[in-house]
N, C-alpha and C. Protein backbone atom coordinates (compact mmCIF):
# COMPACT_ATOMS: atom_id res chain seq x y z
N UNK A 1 -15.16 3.35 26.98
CA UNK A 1 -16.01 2.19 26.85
C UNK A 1 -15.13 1.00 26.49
N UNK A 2 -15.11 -0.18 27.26
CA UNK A 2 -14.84 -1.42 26.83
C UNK A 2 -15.32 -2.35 26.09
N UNK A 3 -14.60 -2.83 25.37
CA UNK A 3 -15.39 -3.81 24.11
C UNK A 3 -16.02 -4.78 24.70
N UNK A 4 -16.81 -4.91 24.16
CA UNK A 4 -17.74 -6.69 24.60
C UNK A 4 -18.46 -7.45 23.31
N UNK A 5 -18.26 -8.92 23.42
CA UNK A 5 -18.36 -9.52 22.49
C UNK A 5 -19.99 -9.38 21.86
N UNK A 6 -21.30 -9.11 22.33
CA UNK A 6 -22.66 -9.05 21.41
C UNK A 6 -23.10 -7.87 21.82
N UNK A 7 -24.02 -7.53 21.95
CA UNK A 7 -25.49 -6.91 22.27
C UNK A 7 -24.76 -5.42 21.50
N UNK A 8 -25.51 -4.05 22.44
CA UNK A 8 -25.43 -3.13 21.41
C UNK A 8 -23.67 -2.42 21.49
N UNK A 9 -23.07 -2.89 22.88
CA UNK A 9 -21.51 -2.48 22.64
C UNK A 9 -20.85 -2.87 21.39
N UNK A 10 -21.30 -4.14 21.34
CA UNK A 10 -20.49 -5.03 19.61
C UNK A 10 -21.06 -4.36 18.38
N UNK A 11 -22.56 -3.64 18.45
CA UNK A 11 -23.06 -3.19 17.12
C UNK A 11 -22.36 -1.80 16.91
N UNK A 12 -22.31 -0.86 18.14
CA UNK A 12 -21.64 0.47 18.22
C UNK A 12 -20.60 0.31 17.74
N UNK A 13 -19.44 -0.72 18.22
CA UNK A 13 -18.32 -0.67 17.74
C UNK A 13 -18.03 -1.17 16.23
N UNK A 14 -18.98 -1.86 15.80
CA UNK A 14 -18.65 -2.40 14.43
C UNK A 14 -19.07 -1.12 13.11
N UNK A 15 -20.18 -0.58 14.16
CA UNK A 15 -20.69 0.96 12.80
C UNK A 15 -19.66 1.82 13.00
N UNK A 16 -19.01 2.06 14.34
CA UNK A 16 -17.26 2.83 14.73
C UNK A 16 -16.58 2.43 13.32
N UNK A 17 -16.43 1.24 13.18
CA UNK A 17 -15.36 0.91 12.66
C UNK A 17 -15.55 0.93 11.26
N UNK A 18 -16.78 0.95 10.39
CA UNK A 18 -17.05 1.22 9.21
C UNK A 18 -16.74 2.78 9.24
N UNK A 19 -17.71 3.50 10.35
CA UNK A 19 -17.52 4.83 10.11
C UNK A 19 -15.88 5.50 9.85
N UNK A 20 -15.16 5.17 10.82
CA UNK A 20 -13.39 5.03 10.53
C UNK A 20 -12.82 4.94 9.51
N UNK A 21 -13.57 3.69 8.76
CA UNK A 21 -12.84 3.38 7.29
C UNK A 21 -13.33 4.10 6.14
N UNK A 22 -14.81 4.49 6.33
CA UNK A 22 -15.47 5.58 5.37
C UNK A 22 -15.03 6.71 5.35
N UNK A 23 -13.84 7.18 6.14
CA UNK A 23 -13.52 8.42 6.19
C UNK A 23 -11.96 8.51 6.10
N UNK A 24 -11.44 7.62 6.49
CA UNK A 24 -9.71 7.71 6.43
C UNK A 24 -9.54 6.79 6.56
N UNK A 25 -7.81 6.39 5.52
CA UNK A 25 -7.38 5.26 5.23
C UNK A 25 -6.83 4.67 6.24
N UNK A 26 -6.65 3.71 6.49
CA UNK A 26 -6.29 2.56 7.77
C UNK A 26 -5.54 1.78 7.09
N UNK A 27 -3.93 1.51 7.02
CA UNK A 27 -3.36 0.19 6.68
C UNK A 27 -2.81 -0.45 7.61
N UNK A 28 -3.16 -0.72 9.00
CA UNK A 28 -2.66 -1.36 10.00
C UNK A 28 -3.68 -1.70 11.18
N UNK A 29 -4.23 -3.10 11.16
CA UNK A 29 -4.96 -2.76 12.67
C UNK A 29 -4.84 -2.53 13.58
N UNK A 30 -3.05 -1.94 14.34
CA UNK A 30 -3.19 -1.33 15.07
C UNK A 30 -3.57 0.33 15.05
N UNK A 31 -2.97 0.56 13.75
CA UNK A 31 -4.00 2.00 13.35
C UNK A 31 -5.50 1.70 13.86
N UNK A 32 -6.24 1.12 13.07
CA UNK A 32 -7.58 0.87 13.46
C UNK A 32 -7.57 1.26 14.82
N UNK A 33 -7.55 0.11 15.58
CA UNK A 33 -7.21 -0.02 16.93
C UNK A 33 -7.15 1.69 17.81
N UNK A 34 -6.03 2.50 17.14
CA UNK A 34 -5.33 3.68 17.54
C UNK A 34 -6.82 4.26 17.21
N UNK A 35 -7.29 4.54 16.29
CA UNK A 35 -8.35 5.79 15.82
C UNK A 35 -9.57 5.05 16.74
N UNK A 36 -9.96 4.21 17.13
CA UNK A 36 -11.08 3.82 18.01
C UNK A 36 -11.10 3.78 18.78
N UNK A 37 -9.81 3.76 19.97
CA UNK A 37 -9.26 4.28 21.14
C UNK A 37 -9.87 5.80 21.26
N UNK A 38 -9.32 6.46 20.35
CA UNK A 38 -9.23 8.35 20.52
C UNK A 38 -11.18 8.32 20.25
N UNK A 39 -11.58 7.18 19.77
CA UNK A 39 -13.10 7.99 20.08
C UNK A 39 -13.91 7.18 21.15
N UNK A 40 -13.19 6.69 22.21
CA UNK A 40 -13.55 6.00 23.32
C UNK A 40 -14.07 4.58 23.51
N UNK A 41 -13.84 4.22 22.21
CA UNK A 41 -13.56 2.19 22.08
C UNK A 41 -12.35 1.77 22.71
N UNK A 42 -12.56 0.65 23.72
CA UNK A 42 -11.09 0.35 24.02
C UNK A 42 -11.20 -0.87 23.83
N UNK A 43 -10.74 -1.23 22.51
CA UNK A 43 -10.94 -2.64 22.14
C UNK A 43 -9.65 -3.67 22.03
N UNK A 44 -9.93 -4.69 22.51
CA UNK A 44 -7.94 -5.75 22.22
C UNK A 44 -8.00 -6.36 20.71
N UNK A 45 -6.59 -6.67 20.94
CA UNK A 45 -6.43 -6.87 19.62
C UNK A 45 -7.18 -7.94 18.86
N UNK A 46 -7.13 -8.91 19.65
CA UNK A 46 -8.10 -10.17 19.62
C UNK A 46 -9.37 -9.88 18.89
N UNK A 47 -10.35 -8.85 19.92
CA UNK A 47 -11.47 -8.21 19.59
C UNK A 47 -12.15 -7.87 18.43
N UNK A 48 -10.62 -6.81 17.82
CA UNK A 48 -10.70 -6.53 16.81
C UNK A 48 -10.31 -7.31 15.49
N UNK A 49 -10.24 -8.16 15.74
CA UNK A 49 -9.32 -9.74 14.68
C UNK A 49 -10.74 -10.04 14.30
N UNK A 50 -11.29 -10.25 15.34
CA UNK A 50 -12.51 -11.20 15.15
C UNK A 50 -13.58 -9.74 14.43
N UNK A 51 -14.04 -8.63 14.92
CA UNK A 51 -14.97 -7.65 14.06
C UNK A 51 -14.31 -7.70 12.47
N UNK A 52 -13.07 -7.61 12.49
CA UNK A 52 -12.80 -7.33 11.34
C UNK A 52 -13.47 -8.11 10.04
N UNK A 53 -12.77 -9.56 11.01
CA UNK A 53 -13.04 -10.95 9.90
C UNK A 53 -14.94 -10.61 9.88
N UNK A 54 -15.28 -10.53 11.20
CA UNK A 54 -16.98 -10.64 11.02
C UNK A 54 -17.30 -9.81 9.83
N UNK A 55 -16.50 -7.93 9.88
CA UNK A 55 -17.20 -7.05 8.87
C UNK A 55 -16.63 -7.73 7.21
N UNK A 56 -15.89 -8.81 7.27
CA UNK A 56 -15.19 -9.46 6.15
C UNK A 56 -14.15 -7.96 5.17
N UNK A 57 -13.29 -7.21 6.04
CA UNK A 57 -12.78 -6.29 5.68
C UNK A 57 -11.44 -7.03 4.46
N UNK A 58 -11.21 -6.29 4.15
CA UNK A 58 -10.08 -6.70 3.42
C UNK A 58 -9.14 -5.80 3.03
N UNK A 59 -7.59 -5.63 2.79
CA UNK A 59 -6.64 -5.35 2.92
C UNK A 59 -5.85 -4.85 1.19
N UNK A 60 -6.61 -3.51 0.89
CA UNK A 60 -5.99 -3.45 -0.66
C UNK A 60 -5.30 -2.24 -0.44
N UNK A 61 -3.81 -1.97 -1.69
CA UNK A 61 -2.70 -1.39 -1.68
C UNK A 61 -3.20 0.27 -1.01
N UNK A 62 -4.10 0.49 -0.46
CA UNK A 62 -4.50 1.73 0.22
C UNK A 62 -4.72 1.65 1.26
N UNK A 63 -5.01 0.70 2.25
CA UNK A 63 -5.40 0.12 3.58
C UNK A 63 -6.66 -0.75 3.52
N UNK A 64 -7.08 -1.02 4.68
CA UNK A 64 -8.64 -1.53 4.69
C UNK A 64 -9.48 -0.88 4.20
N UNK A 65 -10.73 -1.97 3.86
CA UNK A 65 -11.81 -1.43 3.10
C UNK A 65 -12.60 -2.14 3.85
N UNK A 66 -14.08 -2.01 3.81
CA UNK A 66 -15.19 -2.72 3.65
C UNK A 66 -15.61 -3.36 2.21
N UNK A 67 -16.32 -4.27 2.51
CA UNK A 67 -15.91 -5.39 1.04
C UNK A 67 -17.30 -4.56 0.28
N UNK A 68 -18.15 -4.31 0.30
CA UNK A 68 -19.17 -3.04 -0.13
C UNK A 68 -18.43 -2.37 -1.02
N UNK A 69 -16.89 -1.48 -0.93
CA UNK A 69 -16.71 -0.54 -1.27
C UNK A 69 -16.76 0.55 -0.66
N UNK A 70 -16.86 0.30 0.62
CA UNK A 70 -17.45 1.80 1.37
C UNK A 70 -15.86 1.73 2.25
N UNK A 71 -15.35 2.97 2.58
CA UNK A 71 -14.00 3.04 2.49
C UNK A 71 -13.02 3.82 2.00
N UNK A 72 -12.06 4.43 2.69
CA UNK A 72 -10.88 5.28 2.38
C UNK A 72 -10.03 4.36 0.95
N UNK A 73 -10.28 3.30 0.59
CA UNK A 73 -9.24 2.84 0.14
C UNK A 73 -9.98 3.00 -1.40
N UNK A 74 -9.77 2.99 -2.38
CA UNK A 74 -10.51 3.23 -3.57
C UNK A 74 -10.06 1.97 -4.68
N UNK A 75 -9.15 1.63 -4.56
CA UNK A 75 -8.32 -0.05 -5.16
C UNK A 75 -8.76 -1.21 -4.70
N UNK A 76 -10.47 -1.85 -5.29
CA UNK A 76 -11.15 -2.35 -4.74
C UNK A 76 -11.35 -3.71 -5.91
N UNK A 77 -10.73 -4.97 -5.41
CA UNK A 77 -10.59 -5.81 -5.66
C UNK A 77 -11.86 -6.56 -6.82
N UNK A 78 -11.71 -7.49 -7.64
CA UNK A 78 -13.08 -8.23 -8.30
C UNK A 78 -13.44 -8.91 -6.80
N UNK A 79 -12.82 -9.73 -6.76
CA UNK A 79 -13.45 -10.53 -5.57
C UNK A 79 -14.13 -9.74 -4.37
N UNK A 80 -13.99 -8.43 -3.86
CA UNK A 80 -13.84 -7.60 -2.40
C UNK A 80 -15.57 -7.10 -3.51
N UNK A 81 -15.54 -6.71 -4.91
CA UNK A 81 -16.83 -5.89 -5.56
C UNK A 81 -17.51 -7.58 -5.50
N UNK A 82 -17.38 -8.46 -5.32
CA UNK A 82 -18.54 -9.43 -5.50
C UNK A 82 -18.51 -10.16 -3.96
N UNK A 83 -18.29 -9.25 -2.90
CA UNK A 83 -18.76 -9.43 -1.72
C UNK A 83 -17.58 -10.82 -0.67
N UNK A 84 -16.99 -11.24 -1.43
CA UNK A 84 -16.36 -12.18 -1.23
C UNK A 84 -15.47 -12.03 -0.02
N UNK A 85 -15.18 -13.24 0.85
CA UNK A 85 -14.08 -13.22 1.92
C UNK A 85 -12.86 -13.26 1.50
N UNK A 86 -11.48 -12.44 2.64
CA UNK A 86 -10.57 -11.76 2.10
C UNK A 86 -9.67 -12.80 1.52
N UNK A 87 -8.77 -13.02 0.98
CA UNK A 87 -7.77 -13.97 0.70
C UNK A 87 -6.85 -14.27 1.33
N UNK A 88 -6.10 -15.82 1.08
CA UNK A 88 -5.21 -16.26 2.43
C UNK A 88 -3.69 -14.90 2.28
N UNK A 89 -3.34 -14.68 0.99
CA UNK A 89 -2.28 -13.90 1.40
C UNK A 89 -2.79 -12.56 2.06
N UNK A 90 -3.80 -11.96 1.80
CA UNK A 90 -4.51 -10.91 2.33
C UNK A 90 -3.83 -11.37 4.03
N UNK A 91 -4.55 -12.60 4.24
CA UNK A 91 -4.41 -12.61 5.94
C UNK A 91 -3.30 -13.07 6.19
N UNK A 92 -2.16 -13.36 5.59
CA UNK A 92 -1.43 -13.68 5.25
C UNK A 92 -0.13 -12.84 5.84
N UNK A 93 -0.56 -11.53 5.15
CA UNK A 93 0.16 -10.26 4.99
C UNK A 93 -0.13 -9.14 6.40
N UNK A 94 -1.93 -9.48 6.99
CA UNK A 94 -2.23 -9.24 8.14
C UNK A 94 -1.53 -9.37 9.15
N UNK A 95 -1.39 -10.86 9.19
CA UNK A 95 -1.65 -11.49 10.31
C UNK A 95 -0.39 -12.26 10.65
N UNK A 96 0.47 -12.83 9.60
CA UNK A 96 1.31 -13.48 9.55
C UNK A 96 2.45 -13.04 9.63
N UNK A 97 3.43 -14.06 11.04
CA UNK A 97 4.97 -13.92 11.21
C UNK A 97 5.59 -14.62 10.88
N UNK A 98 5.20 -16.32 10.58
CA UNK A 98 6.45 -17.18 10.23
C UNK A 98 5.40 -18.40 10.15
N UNK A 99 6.64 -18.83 9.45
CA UNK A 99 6.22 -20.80 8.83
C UNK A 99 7.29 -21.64 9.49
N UNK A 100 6.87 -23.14 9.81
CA UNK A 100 7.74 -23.25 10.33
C UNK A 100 7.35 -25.31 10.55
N UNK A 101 7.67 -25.58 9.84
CA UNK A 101 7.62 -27.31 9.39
C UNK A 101 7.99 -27.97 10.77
N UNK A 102 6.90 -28.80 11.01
CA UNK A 102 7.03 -29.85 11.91
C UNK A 102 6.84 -31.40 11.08
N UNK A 103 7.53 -32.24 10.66
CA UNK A 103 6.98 -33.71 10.08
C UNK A 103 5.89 -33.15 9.13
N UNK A 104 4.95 -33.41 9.43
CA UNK A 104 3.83 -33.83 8.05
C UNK A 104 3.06 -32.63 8.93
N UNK A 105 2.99 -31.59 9.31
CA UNK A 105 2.63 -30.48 9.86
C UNK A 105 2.98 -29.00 9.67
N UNK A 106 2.55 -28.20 9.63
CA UNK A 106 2.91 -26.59 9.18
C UNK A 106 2.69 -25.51 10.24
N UNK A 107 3.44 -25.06 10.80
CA UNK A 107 3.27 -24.12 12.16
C UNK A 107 2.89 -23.05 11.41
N UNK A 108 1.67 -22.12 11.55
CA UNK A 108 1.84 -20.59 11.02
C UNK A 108 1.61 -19.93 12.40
N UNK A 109 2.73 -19.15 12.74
CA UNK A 109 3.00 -17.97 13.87
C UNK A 109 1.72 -17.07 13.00
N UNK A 110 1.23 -16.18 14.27
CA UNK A 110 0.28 -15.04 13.56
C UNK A 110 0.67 -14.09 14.81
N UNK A 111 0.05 -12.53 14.67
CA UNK A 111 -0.20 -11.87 15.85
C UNK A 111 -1.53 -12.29 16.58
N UNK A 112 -1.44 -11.68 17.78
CA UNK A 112 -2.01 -12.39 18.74
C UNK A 112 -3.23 -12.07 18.14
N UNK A 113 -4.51 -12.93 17.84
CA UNK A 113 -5.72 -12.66 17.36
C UNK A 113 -5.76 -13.35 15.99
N UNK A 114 -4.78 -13.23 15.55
CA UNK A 114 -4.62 -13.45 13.65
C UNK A 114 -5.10 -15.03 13.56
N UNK A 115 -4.76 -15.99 14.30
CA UNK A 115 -4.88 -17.53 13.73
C UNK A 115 -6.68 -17.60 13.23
N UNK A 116 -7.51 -17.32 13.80
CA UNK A 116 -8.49 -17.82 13.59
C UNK A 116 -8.66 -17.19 11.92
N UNK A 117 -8.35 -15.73 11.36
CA UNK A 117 -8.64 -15.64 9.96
C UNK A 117 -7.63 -16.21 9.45
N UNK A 118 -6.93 -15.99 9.34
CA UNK A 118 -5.58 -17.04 8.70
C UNK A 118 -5.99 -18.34 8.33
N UNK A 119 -6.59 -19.25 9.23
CA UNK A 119 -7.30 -20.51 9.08
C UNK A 119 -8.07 -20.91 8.41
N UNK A 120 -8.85 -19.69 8.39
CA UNK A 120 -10.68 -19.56 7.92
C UNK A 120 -9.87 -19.57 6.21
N UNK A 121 -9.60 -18.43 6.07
CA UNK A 121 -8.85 -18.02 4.77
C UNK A 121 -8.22 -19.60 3.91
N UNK A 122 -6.82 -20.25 4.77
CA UNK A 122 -6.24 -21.67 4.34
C UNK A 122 -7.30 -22.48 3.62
N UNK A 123 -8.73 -22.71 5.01
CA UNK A 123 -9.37 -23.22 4.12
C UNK A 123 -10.41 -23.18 3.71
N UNK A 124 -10.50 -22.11 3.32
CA UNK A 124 -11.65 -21.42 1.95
C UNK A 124 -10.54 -21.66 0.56
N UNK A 125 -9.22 -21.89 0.10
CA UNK A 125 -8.67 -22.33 -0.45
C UNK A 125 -8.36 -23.67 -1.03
N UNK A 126 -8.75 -24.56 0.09
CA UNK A 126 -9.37 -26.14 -0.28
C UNK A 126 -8.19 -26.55 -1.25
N UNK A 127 -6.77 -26.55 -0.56
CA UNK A 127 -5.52 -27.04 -0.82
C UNK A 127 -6.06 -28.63 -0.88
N UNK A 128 -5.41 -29.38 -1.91
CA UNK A 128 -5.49 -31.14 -2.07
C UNK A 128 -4.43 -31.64 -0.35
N UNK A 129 -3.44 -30.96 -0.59
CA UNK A 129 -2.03 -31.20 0.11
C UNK A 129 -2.95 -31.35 1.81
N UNK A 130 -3.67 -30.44 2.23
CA UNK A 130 -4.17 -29.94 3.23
C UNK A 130 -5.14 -30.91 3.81
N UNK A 131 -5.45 -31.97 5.35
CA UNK A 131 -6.08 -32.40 5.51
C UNK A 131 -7.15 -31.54 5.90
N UNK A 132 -6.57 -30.40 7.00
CA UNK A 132 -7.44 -29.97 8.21
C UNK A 132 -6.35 -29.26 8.58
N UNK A 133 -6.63 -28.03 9.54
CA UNK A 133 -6.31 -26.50 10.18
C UNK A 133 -7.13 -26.73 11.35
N UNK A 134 -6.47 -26.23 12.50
CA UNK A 134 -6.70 -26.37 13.84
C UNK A 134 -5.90 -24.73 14.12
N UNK A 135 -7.04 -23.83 14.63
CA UNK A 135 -6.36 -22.11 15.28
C UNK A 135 -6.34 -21.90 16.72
N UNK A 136 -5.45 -21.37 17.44
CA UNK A 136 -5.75 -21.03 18.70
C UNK A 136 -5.65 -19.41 18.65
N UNK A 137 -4.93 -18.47 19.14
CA UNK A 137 -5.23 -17.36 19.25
C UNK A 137 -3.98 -16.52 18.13
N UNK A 138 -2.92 -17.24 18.66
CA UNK A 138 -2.11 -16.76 17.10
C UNK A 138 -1.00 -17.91 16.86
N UNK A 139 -1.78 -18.99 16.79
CA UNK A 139 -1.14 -20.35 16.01
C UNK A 139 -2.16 -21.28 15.16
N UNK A 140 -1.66 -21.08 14.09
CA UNK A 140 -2.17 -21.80 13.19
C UNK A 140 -1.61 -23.20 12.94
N UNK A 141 -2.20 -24.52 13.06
CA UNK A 141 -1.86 -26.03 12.73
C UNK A 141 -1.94 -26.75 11.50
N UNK A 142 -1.33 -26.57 10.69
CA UNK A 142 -1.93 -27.35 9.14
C UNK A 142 -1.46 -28.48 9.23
N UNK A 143 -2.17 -29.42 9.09
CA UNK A 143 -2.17 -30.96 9.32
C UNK A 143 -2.00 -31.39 7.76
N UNK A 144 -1.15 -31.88 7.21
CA UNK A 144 -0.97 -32.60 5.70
C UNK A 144 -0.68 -33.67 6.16
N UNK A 145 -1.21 -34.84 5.23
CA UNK A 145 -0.87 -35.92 4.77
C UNK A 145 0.43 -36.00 4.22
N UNK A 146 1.18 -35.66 4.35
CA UNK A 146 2.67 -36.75 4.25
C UNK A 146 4.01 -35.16 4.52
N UNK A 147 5.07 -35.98 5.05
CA UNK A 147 5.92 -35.11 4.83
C UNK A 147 6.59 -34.09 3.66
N UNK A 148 6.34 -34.88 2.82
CA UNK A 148 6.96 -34.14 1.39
C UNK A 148 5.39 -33.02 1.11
N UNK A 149 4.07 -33.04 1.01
CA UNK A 149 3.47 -32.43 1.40
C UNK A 149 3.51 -31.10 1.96
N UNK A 150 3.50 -31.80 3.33
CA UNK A 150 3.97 -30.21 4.33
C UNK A 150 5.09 -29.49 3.97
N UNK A 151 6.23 -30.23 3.20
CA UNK A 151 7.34 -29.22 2.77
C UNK A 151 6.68 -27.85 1.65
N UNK A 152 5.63 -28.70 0.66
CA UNK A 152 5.46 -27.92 -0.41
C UNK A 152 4.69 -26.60 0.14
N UNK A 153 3.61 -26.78 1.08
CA UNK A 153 2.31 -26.05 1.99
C UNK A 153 3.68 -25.16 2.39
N UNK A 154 4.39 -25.51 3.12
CA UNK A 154 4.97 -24.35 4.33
C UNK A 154 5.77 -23.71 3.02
N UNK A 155 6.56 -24.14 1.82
CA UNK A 155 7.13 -23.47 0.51
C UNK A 155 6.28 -22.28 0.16
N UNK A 156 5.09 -23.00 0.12
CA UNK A 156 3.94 -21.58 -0.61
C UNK A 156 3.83 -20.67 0.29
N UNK A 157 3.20 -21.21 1.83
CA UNK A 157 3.01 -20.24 2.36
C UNK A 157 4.61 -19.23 2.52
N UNK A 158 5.46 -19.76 2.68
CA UNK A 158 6.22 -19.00 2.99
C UNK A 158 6.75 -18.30 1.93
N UNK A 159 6.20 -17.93 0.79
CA UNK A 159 6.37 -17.34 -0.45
C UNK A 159 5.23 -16.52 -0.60
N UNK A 160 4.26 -16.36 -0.11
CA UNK A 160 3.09 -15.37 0.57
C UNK A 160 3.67 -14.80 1.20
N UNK A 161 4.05 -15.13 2.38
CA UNK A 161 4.72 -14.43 3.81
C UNK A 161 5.19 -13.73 3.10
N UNK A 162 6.46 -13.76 2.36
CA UNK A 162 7.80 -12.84 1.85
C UNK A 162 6.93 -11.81 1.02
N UNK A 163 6.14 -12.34 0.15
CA UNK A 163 5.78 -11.23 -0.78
C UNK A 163 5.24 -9.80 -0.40
């Protein structure tokens, strides 16, 4: 079966993918990816970028979870127990390959799929430094107000990245 973005292919695959995580740990979405293949999801990576962010999964020292608690992973965050969306280093650590300063601008490289949570994440953080974030499929745009600015933004992020 091929993935498709609504009706009941998108609902099958999203209870797949809880069911997956309710039963064994996942720390990689191409794991994910791998275990939903072998039960006849053939979903892209993209696809799965976007279910993930939809099921608002999040990424603790055991693999993915569902933010519920329901899940192989048992190291379940305050924020993940009060339902909350994942954090920028969370997607950070996902999704993210590199920083990379343009003028008064911040390149974030992602894998292919990653920019749009990466983005979402930046700004649910509501940085001062930060005008506006612009995602395409795995590029992220952070637009700051001034050069010295964007030095500090691409500093942090790239002190996420490393960690």
């Amino acid at each position: 079966m091929t993935a498709k973005g609504t009706g009941p292919v998108k609902t099958q695959r999203l209870n797949l993918i809880r069911e997956v995580l309710a039963g064994t740990p996942v720390t990689s979405q191409d794991e994910l990816r791998r275990k939903l293949r072998r039960r006849g999801i053939h979903v892209t990576q993209a696809t799965l970028s976007r279910d993930m962010h939809e099921l608002q999964l999040f990424k603790g020292p055991r693999g993915y979870a569902l933010p519920n608690g329901n899940g192989a992973s048992s190291a379940i965050s305050a924020k993940a127990e009060d339902d909350q969306p994942p954090l920028l280093d969370e997607m950070l650590d996902s999704f993210g390959l590199r920083i990379r300063q343009a003028m008064n601008q911040v390149v974030v490289g992602t894998v292919l799929g990653g920019a749009q949570p990466v983005a979402a994440a930046l700004d649910r953080e509501e940085w001062p430094e930060i005008a506006g974030t612009i995602a395409g499929d795995d590029t992220v745009l952070v637009i700051c107000s001034d050069i010295r600015r964007a030095g500090e933004v691409a500093a942090r992020l790239r002190t996420m990245l490393e960690a």
